[in-house]
PDB file of N, CA and C in Angstrom:
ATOM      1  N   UNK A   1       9.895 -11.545 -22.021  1.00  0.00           N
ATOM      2  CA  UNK A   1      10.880 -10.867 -21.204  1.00  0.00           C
ATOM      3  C   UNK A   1      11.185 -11.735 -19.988  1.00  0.00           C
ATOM      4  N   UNK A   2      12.183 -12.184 -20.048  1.00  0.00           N
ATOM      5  CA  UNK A   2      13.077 -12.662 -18.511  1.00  0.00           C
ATOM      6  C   UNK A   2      13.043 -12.012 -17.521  1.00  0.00           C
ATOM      7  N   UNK A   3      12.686 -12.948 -16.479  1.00  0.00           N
ATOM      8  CA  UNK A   3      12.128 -12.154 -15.217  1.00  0.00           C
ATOM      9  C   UNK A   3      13.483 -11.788 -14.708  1.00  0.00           C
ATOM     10  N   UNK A   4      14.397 -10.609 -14.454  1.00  0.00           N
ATOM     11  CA  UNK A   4      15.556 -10.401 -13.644  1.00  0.00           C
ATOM     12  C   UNK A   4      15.522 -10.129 -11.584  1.00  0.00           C
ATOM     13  N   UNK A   5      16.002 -11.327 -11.291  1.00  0.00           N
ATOM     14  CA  UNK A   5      16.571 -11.404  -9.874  1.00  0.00           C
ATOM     15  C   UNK A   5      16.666 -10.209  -9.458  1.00  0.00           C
ATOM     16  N   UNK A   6      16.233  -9.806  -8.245  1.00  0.00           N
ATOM     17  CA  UNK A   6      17.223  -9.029  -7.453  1.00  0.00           C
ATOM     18  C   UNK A   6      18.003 -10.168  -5.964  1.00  0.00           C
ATOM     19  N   UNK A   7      19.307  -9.725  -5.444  1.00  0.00           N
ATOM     20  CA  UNK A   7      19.276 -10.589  -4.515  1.00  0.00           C
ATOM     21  C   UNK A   7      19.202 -10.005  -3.156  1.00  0.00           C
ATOM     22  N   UNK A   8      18.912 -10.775  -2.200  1.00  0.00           N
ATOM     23  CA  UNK A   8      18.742  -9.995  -0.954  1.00  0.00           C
ATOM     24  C   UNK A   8      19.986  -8.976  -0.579  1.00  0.00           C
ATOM     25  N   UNK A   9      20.993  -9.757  -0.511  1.00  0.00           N
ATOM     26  CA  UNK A   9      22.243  -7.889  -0.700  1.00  0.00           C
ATOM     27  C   UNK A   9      21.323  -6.784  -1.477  1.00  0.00           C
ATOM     28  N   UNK A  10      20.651  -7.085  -2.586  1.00  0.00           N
ATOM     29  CA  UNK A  10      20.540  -5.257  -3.191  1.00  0.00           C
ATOM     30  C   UNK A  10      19.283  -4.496  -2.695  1.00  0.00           C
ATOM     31  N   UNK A  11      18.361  -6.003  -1.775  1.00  0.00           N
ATOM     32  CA  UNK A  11      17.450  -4.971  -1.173  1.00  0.00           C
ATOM     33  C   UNK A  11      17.505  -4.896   0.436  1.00  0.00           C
ATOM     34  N   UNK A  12      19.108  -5.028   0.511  1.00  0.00           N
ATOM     35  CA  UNK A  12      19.124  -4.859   2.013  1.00  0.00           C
ATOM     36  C   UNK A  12      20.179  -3.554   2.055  1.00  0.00           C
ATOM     37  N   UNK A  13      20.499  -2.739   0.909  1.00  0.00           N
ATOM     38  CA  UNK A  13      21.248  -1.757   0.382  1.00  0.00           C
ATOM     39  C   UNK A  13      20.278  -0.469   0.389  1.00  0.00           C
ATOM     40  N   UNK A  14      18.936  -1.140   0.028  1.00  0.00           N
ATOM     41  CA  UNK A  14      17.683  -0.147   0.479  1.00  0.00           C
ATOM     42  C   UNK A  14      17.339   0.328   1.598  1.00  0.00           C
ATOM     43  N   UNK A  15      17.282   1.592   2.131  1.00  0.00           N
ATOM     44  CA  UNK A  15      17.189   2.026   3.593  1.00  0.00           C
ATOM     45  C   UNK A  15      15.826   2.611   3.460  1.00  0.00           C
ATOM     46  N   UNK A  16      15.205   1.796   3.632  1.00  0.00           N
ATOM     47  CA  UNK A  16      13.334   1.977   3.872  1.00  0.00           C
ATOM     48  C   UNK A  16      12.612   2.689   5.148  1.00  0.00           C
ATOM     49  N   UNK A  17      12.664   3.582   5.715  1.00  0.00           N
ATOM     50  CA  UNK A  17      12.582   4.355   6.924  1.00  0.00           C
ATOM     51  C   UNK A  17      10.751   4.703   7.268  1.00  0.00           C
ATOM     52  N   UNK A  18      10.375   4.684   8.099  1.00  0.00           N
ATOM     53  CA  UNK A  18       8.828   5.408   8.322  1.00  0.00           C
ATOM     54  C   UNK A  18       9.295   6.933   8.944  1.00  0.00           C
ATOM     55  N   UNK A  19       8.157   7.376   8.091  1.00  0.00           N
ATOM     56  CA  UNK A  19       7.756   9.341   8.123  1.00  0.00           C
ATOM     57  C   UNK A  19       7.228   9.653   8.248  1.00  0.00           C
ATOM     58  N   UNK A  20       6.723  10.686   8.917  1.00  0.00           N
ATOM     59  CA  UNK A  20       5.267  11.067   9.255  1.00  0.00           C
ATOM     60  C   UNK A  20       5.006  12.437   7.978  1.00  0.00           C
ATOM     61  N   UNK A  21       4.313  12.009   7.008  1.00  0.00           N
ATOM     62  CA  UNK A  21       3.953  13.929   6.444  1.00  0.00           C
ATOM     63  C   UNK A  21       3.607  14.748   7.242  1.00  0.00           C
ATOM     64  N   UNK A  22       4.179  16.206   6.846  1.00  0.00           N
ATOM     65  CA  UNK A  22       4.152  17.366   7.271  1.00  0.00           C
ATOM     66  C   UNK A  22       3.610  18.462   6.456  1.00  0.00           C
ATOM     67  N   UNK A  23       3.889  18.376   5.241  1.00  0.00           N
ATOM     68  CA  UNK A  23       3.012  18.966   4.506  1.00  0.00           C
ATOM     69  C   UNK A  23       2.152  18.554   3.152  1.00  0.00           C
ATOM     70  N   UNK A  24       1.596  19.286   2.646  1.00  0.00           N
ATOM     71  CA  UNK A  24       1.188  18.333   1.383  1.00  0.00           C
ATOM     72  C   UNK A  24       0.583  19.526   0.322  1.00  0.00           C
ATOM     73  N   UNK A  25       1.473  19.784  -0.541  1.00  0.00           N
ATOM     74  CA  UNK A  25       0.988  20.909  -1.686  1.00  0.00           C
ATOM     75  C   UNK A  25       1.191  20.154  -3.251  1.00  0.00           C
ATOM     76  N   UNK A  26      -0.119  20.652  -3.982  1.00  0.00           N
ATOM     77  CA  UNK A  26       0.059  20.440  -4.985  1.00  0.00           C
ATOM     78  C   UNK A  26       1.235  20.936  -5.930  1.00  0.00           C
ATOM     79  N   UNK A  27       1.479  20.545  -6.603  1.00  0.00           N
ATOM     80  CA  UNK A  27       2.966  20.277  -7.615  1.00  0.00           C
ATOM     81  C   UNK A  27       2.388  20.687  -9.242  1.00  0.00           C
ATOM     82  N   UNK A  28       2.006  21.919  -9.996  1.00  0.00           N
ATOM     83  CA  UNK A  28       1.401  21.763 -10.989  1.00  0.00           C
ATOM     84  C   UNK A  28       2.450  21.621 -12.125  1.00  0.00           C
ATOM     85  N   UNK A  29       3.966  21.884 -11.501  1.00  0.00           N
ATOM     86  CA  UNK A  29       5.025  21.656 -12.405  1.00  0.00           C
ATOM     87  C   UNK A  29       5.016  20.622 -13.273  1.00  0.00           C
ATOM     88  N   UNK A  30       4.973  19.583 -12.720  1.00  0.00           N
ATOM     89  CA  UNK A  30       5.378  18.087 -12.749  1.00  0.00           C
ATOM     90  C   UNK A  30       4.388  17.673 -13.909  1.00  0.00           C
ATOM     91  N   UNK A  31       5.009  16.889 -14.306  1.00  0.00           N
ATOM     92  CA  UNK A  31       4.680  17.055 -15.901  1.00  0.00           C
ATOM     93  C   UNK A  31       3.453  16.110 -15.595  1.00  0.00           C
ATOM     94  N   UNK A  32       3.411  14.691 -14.730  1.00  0.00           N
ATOM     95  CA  UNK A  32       1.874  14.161 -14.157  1.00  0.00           C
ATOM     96  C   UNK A  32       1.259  15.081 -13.150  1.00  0.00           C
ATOM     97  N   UNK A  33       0.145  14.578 -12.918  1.00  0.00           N
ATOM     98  CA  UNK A  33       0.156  15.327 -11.564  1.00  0.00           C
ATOM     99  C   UNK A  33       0.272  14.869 -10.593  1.00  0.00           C
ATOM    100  N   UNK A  34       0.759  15.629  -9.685  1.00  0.00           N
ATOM    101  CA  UNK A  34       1.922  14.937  -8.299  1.00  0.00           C
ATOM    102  C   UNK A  34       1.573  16.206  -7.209  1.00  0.00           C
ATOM    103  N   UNK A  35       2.308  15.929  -6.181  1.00  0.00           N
ATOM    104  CA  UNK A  35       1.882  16.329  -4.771  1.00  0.00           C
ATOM    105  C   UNK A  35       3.823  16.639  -4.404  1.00  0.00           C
ATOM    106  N   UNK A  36       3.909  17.708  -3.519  1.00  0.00           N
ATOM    107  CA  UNK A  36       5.127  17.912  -2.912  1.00  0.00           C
ATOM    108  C   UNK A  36       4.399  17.987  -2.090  1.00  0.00           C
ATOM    109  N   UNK A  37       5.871  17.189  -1.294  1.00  0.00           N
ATOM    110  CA  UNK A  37       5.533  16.561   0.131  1.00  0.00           C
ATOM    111  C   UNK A  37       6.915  16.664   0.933  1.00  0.00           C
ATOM    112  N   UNK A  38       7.060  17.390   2.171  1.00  0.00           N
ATOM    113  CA  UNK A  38       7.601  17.274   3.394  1.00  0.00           C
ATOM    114  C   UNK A  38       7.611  15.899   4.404  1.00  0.00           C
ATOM    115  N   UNK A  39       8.540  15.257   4.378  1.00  0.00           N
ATOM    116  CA  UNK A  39       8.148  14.027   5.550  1.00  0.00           C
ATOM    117  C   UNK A  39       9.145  14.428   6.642  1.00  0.00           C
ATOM    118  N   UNK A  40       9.178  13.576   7.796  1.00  0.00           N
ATOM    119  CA  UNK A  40       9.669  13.905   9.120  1.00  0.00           C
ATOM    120  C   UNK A  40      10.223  12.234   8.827  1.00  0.00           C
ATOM    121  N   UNK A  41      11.643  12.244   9.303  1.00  0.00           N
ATOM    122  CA  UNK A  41      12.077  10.959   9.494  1.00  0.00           C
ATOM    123  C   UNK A  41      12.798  10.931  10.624  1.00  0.00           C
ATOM    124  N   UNK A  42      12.556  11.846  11.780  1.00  0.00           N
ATOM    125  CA  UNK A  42      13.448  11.603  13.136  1.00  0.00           C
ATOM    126  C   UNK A  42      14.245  12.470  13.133  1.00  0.00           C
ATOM    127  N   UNK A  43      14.965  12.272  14.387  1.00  0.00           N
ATOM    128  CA  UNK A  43      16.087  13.382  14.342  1.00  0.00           C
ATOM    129  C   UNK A  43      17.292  12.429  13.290  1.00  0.00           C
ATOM    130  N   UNK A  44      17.779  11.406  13.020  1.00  0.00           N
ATOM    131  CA  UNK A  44      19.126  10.962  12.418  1.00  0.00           C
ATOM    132  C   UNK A  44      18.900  11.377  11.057  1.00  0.00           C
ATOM    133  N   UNK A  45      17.712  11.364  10.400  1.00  0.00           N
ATOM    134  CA  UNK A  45      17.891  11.594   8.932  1.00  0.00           C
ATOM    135  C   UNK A  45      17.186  12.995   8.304  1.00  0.00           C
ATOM    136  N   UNK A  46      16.099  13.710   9.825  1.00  0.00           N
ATOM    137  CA  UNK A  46      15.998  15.183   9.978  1.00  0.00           C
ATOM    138  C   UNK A  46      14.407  14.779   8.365  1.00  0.00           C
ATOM    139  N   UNK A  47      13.982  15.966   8.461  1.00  0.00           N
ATOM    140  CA  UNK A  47      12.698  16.530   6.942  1.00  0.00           C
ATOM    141  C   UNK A  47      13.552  16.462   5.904  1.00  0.00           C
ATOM    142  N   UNK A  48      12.878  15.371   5.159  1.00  0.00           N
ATOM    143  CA  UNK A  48      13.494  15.392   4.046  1.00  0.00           C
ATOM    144  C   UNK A  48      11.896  15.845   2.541  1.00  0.00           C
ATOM    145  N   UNK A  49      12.106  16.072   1.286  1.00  0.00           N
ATOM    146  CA  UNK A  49      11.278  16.365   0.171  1.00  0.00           C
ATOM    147  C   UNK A  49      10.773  14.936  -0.226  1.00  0.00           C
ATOM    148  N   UNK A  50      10.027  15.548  -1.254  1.00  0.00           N
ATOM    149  CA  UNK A  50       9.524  14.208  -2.347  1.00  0.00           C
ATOM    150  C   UNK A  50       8.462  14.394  -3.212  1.00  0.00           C
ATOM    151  N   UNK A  51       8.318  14.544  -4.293  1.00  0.00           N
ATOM    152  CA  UNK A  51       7.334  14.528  -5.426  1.00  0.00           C
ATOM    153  C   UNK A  51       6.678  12.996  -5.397  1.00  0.00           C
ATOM    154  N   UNK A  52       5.250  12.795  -4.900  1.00  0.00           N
ATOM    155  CA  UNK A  52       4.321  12.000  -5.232  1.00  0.00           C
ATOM    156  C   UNK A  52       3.366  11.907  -5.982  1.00  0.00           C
ATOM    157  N   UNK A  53       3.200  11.218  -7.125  1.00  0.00           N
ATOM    158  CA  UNK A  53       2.020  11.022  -8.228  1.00  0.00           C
ATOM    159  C   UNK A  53       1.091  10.173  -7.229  1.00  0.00           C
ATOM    160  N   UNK A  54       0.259  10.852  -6.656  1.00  0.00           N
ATOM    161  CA  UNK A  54      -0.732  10.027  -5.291  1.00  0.00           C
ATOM    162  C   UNK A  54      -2.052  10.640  -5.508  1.00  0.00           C
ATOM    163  N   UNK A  55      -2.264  11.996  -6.484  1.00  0.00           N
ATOM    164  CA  UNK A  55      -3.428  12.578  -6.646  1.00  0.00           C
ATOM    165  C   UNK A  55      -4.716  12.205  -6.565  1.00  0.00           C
ATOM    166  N   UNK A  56      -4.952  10.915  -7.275  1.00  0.00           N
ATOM    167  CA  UNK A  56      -6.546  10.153  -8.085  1.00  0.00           C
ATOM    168  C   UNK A  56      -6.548   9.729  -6.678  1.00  0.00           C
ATOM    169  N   UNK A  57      -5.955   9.453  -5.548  1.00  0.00           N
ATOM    170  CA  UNK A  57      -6.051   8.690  -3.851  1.00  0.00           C
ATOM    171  C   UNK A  57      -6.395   9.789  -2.915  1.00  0.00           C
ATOM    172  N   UNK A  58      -5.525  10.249  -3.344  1.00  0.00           N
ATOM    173  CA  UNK A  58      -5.183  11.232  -1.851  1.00  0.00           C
ATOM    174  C   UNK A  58      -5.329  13.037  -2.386  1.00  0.00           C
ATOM    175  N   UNK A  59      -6.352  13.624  -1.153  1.00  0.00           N
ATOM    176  CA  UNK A  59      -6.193  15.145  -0.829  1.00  0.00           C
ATOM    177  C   UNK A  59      -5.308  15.784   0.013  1.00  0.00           C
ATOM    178  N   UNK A  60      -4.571  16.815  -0.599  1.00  0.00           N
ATOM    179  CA  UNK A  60      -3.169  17.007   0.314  1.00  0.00           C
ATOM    180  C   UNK A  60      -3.647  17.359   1.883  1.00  0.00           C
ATOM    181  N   UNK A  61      -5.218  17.532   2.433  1.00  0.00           N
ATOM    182  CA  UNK A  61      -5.151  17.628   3.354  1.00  0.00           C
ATOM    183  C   UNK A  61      -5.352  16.425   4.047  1.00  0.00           C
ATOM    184  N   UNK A  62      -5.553  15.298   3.787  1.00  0.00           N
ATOM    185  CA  UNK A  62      -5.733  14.281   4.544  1.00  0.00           C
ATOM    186  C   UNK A  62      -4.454  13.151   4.174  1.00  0.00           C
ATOM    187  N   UNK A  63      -3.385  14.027   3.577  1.00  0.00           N
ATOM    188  CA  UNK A  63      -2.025  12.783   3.822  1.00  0.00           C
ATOM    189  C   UNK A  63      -1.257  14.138   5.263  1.00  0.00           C
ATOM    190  N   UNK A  64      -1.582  15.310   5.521  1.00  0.00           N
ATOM    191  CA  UNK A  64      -0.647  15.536   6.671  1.00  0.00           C
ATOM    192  C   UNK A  64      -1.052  14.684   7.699  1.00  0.00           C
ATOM    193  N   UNK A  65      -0.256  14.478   8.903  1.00  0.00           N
ATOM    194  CA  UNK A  65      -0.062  13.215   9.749  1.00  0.00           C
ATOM    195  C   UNK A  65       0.234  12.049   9.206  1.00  0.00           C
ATOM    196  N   UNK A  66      -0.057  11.596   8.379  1.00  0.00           N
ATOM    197  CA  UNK A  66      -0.047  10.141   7.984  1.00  0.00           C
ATOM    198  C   UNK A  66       1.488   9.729   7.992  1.00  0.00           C
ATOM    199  N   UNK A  67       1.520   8.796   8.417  1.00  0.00           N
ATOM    200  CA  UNK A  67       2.982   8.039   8.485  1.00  0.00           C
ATOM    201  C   UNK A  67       2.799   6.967   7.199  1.00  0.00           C
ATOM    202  N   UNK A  68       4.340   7.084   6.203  1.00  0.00           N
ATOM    203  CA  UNK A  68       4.133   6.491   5.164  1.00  0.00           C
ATOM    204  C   UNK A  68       5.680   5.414   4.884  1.00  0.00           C
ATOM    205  N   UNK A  69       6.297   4.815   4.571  1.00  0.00           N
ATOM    206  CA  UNK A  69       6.758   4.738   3.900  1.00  0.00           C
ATOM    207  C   UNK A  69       8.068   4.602   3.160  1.00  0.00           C
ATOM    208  N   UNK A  70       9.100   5.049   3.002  1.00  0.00           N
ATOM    209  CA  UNK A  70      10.047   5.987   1.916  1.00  0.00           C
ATOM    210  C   UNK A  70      11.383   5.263   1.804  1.00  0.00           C
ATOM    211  N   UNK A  71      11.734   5.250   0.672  1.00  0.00           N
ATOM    212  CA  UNK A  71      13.381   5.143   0.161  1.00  0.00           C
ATOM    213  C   UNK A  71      14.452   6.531   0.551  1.00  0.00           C
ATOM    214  N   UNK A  72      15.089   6.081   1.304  1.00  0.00           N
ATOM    215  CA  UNK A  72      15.966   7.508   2.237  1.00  0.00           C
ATOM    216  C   UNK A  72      17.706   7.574   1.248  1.00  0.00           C
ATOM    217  N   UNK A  73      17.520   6.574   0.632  1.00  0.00           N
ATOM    218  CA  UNK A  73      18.839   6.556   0.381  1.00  0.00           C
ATOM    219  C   UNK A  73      18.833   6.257  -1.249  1.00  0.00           C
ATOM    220  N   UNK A  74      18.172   6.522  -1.984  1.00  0.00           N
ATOM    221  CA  UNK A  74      18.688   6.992  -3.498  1.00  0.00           C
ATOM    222  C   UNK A  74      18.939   8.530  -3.464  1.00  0.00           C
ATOM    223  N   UNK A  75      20.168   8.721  -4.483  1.00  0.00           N
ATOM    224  CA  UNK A  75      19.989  10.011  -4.855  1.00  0.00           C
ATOM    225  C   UNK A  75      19.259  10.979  -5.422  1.00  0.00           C
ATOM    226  N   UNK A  76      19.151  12.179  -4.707  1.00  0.00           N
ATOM    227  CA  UNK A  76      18.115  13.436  -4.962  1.00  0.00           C
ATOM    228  C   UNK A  76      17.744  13.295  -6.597  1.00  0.00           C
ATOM    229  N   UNK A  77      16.685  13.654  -6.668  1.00  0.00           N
ATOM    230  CA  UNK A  77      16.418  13.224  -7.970  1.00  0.00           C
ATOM    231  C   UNK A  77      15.747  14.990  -8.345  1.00  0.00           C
ATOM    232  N   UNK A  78      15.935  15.992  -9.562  1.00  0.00           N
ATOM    233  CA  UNK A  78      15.547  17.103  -9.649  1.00  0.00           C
ATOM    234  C   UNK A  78      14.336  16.883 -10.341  1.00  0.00           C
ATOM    235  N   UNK A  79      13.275  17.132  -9.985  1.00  0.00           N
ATOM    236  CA  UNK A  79      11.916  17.131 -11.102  1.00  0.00           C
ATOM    237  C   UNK A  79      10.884  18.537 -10.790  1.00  0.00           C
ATOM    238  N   UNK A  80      11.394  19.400 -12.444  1.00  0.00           N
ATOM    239  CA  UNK A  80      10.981  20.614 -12.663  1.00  0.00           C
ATOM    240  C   UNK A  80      11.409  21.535 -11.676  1.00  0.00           C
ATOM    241  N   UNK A  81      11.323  22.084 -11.242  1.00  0.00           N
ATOM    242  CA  UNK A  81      12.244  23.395  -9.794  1.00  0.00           C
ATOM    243  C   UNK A  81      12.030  23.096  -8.761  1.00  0.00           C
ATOM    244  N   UNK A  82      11.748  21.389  -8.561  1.00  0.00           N
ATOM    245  CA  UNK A  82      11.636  20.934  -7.453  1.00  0.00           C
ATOM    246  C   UNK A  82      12.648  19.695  -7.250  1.00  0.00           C
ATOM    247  N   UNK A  83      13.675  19.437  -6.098  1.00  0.00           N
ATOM    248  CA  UNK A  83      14.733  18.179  -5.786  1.00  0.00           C
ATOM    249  C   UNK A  83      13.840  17.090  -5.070  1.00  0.00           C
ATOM    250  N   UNK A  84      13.277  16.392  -4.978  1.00  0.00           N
ATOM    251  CA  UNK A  84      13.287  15.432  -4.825  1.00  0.00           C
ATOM    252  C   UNK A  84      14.220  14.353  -4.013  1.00  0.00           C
ATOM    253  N   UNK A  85      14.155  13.941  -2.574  1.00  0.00           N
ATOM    254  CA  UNK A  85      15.082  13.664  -1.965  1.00  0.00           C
ATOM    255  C   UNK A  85      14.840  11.909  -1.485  1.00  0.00           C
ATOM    256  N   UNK A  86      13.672  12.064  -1.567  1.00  0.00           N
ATOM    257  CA  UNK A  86      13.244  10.603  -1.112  1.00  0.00           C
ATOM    258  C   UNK A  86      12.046   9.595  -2.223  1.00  0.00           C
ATOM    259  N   UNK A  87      11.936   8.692  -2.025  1.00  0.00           N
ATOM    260  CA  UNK A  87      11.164   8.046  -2.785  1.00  0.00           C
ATOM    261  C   UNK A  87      10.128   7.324  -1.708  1.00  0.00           C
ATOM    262  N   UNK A  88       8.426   8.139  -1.933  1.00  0.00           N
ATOM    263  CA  UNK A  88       7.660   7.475  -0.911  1.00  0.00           C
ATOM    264  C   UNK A  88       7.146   6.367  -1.448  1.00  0.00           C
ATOM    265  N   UNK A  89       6.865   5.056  -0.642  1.00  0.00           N
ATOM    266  CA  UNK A  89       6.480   4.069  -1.132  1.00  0.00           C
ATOM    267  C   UNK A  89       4.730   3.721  -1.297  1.00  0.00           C
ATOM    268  N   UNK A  90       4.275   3.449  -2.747  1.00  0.00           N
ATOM    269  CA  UNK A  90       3.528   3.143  -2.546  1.00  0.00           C
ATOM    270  C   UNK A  90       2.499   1.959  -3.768  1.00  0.00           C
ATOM    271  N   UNK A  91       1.599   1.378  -3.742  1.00  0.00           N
ATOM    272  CA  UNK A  91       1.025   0.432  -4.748  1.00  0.00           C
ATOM    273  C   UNK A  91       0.709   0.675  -5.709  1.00  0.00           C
ATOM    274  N   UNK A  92       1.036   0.383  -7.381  1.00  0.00           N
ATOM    275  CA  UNK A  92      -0.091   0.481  -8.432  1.00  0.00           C
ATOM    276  C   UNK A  92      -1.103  -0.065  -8.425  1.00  0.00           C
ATOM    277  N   UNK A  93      -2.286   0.696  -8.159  1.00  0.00           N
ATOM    278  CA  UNK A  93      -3.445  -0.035  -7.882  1.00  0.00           C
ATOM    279  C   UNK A  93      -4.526   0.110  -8.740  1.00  0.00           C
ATOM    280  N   UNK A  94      -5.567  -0.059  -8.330  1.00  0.00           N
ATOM    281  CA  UNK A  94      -6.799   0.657  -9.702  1.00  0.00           C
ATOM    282  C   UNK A  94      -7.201   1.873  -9.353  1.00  0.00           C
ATOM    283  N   UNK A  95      -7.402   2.550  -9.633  1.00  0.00           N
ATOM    284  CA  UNK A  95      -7.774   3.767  -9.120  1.00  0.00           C
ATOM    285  C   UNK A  95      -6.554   4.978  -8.815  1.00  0.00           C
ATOM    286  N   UNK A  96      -5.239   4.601  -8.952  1.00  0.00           N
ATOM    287  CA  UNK A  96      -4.197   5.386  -8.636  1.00  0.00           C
ATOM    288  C   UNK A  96      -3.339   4.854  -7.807  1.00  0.00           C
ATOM    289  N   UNK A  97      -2.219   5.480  -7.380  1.00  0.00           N
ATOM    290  CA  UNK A  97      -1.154   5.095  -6.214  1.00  0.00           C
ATOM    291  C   UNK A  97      -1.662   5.285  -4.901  1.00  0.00           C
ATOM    292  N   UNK A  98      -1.534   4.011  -4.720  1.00  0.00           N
ATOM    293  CA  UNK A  98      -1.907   3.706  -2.566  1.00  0.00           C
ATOM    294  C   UNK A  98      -0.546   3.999  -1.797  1.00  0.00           C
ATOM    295  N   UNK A  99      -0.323   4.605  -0.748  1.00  0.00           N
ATOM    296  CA  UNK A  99       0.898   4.671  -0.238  1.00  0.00           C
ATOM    297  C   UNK A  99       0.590   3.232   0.391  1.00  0.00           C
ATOM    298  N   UNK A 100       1.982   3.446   1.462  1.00  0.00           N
ATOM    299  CA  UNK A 100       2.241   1.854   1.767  1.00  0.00           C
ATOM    300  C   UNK A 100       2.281   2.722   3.309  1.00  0.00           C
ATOM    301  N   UNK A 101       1.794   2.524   4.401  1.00  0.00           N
ATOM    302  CA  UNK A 101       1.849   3.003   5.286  1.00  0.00           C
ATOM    303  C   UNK A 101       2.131   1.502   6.547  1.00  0.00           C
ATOM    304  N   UNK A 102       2.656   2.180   7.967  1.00  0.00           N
ATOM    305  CA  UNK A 102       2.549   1.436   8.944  1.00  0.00           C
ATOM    306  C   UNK A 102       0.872   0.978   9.523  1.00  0.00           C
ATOM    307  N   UNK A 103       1.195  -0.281   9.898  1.00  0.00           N
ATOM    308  CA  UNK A 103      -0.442  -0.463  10.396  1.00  0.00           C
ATOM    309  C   UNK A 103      -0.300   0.235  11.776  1.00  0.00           C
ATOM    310  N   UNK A 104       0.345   0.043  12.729  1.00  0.00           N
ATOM    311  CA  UNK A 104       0.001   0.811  13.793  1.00  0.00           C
ATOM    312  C   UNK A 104       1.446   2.119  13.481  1.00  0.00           C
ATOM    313  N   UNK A 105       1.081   3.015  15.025  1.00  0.00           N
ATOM    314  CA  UNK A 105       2.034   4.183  14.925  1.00  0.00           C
ATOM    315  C   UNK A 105       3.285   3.570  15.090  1.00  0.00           C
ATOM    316  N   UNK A 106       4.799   4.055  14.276  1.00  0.00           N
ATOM    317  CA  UNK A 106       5.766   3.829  14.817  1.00  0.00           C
ATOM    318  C   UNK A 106       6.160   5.077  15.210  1.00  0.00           C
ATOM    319  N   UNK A 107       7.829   5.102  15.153  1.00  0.00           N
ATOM    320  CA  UNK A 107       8.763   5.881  15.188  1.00  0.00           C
ATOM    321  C   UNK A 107       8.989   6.570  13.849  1.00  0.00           C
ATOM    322  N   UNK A 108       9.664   8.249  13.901  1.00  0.00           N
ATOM    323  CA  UNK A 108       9.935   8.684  12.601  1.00  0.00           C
ATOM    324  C   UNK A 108      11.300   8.024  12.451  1.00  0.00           C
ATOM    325  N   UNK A 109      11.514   7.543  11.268  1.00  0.00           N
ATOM    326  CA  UNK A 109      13.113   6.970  11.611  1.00  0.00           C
ATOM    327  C   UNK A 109      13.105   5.220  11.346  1.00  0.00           C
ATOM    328  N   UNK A 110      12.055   4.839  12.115  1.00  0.00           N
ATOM    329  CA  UNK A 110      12.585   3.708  12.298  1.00  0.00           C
ATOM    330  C   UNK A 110      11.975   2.799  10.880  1.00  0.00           C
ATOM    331  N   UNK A 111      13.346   2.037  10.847  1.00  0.00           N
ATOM    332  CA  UNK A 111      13.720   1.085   9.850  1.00  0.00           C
ATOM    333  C   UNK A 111      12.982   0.164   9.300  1.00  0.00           C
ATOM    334  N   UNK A 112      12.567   0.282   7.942  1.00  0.00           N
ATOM    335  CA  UNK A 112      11.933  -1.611   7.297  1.00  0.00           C
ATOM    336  C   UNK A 112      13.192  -2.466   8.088  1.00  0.00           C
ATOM    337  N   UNK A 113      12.180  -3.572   8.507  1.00  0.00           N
ATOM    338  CA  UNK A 113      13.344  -4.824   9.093  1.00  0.00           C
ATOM    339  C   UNK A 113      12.856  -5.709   8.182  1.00  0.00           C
TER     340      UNK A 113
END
């Protein structure tokens, strides 16, 4: 398989924002198992949703606070009676999905540069 390019235009089309979670409930819909999640992205882009497969990592009580992450700008995606608004970012790793978090605190809002 041919490795396909992306070029910097299509990942500068990506609006990568940091969020702080707000809530964190299990999701037994979801056909893996996944986590609904509330993030805070500031006042310009306001609480937005998100279905995370983060389970085998993370207990929904120790991702509230955590600043993570997220794709703000694909479209809502519906999974099982839940919309899906954002895409949080995070690693395939061993053991499960690592989010991708800020090393120190930022801003809710503020931008991957």
């Amino acid at each position: 398989m041919e490795k396909q390019w992306a070029s910097f235009d299509d990942f500068a089309r990506l609006e990568i924002r940091a969020g702080t979670i707000l809530t964190a409930q299990p999701f037994p819909k979801a056909r893996r198992p996944a986590y609904r999640l509330t993030v805070d992205f500031g006042p310009e882009i306001g609480v937005k949703k998100s279905s995370a497969q983060i389970t085998e990592q993370y207990r929904p009580e120790e991702l509230v606070g955590m600043q993570v992450l997220a794709v703000v700008n694909f479209p809502p995606r519906q999974i099982a009676d839940f919309m899906s608004e954002v895409l949080v970012l995070g690693t395939y790793s061993e053991g499960g999905v690592v989010l991708i978090t800020p090393q120190r605190p930022v801003r809710n809002g503020d931008r991957l540069g």
